[in-house]
N, C-alpha and C. Protein backbone atom coordinates (compact mmCIF):
# COMPACT_ATOMS: atom_id res chain seq x y z
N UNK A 1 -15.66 -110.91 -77.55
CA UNK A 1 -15.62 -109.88 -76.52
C UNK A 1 -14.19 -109.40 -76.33
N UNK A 2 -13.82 -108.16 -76.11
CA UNK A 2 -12.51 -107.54 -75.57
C UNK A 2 -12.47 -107.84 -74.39
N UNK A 3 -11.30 -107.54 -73.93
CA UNK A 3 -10.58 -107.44 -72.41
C UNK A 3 -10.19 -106.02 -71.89
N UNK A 4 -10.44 -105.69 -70.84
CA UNK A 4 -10.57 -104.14 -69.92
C UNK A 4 -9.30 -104.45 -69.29
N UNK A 5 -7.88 -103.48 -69.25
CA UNK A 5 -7.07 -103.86 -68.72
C UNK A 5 -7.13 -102.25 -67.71
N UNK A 6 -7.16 -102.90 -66.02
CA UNK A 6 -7.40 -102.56 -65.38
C UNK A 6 -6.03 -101.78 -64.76
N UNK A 7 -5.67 -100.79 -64.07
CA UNK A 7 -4.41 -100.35 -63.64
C UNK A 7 -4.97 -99.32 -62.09
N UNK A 8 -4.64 -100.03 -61.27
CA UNK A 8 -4.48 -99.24 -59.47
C UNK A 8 -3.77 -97.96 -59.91
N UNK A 9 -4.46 -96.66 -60.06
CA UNK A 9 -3.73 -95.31 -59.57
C UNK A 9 -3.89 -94.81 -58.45
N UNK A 10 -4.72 -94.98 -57.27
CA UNK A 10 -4.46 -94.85 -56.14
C UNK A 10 -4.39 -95.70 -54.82
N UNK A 11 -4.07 -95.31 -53.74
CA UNK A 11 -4.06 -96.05 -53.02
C UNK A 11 -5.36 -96.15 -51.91
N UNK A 12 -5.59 -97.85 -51.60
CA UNK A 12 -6.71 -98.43 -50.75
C UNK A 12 -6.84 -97.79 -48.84
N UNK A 13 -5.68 -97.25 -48.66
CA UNK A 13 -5.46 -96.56 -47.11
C UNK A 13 -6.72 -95.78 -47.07
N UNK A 14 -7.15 -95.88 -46.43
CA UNK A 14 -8.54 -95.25 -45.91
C UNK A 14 -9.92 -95.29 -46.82
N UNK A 15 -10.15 -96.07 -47.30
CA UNK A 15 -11.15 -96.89 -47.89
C UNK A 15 -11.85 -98.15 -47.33
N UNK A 16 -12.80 -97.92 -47.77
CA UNK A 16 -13.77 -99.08 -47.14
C UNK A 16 -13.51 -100.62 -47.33
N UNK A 17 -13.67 -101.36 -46.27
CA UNK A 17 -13.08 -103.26 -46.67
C UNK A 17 -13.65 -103.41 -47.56
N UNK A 18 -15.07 -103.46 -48.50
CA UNK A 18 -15.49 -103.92 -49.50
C UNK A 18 -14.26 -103.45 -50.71
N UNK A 19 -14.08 -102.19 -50.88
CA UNK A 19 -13.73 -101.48 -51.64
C UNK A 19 -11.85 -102.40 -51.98
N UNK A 20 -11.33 -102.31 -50.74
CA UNK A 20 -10.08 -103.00 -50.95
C UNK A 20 -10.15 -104.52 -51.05
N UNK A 21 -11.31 -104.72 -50.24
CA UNK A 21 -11.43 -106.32 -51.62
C UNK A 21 -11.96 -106.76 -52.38
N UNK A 22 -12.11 -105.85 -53.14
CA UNK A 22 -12.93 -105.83 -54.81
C UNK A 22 -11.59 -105.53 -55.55
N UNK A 23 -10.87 -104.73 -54.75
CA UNK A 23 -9.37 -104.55 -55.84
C UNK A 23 -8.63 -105.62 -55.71
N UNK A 24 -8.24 -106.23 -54.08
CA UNK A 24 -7.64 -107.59 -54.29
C UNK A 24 -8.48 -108.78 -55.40
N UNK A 25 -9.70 -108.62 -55.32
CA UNK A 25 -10.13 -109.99 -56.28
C UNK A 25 -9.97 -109.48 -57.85
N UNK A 26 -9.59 -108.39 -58.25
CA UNK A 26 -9.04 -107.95 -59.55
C UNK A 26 -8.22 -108.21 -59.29
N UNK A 27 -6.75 -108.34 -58.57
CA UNK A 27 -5.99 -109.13 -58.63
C UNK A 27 -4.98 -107.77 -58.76
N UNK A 28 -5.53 -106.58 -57.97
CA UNK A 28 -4.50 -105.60 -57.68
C UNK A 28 -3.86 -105.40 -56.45
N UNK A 29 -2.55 -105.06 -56.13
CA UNK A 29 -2.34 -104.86 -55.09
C UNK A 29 -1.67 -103.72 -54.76
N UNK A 30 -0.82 -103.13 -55.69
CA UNK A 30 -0.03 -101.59 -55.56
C UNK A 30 -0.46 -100.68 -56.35
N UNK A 31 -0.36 -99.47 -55.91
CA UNK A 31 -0.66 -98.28 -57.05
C UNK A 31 0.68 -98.67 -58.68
N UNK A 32 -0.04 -98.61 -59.36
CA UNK A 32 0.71 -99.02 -60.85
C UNK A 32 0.11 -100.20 -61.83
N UNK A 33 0.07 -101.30 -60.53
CA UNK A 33 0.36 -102.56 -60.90
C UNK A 33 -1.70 -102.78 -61.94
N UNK A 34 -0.84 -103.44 -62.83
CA UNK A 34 -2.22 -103.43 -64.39
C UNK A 34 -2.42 -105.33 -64.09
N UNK A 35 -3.94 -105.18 -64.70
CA UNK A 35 -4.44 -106.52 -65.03
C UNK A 35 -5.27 -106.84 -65.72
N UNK A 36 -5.03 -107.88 -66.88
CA UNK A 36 -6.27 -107.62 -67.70
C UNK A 36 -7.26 -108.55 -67.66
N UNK A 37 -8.44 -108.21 -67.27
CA UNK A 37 -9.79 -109.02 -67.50
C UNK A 37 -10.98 -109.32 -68.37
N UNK A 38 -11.74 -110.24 -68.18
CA UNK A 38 -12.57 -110.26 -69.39
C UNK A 38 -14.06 -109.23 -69.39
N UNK A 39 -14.35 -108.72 -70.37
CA UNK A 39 -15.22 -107.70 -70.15
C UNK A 39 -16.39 -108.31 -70.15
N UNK A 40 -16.64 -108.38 -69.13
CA UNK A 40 -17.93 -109.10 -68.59
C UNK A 40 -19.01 -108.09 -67.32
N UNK A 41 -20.29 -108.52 -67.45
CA UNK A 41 -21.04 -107.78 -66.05
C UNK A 41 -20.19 -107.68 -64.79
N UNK A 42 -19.96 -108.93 -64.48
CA UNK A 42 -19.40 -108.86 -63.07
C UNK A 42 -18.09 -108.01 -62.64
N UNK A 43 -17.37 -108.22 -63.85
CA UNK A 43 -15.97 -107.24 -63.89
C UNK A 43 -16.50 -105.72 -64.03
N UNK A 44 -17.59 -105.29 -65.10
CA UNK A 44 -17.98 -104.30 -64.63
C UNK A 44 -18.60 -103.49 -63.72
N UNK A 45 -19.29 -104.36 -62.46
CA UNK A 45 -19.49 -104.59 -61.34
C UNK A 45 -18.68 -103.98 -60.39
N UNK A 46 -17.48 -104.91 -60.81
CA UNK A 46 -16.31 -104.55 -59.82
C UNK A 46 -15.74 -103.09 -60.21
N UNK A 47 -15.97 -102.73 -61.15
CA UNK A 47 -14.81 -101.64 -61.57
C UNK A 47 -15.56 -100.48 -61.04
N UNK A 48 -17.25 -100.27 -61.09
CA UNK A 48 -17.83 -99.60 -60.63
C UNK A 48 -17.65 -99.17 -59.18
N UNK A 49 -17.64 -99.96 -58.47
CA UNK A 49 -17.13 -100.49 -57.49
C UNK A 49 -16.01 -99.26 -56.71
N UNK A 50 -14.66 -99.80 -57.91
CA UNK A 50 -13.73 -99.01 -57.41
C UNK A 50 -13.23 -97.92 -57.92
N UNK A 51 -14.02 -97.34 -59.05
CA UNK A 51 -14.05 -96.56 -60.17
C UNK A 51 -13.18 -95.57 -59.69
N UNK A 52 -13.00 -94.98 -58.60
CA UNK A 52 -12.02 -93.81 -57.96
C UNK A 52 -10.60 -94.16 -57.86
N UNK A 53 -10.89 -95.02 -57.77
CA UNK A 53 -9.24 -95.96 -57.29
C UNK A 53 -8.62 -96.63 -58.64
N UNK A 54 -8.90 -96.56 -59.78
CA UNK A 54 -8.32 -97.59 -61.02
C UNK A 54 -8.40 -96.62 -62.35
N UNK A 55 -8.06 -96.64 -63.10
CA UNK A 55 -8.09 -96.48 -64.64
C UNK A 55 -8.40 -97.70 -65.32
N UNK A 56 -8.95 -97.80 -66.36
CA UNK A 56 -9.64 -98.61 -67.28
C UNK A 56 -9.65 -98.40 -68.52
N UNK A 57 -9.07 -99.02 -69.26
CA UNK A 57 -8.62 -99.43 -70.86
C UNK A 57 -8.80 -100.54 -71.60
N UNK A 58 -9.63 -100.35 -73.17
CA UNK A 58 -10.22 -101.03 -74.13
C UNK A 58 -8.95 -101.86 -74.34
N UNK A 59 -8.79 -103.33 -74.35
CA UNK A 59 -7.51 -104.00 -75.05
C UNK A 59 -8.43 -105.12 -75.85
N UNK A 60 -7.76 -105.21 -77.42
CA UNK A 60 -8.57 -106.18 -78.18
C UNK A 60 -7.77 -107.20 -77.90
């Protein structure tokens, strides 16, 4: 399986609590800041999630 490396382009200010802690448990906290996870359901779960708020990239 690949890894989805995840990157915050906007910011959580006026967004819903679920929403900003689905990005803290990706393990984001500033607009920029990247992380890479394993491409799995649940991560895609999450990304759905915050799909407005992140960019998302194939890393082998």
């Amino acid at each position: 399986m690949s890894d989805l490396k995840i990157t915050q382009t906007k910011s959580v200010i006026s967004e819903k609590r679920n929403q900003r802690e689905t990005l803290r448990t990706l393990g984001l906290r500033r607009i920029g800041q990247s992380t890479v996870r394993p491409d799995n359901p649940q991560v895609r779960g999450m990304i759905r999630t915050v799909a407005h708020l992140v960019a998302v990239e194939e890393v082998d």
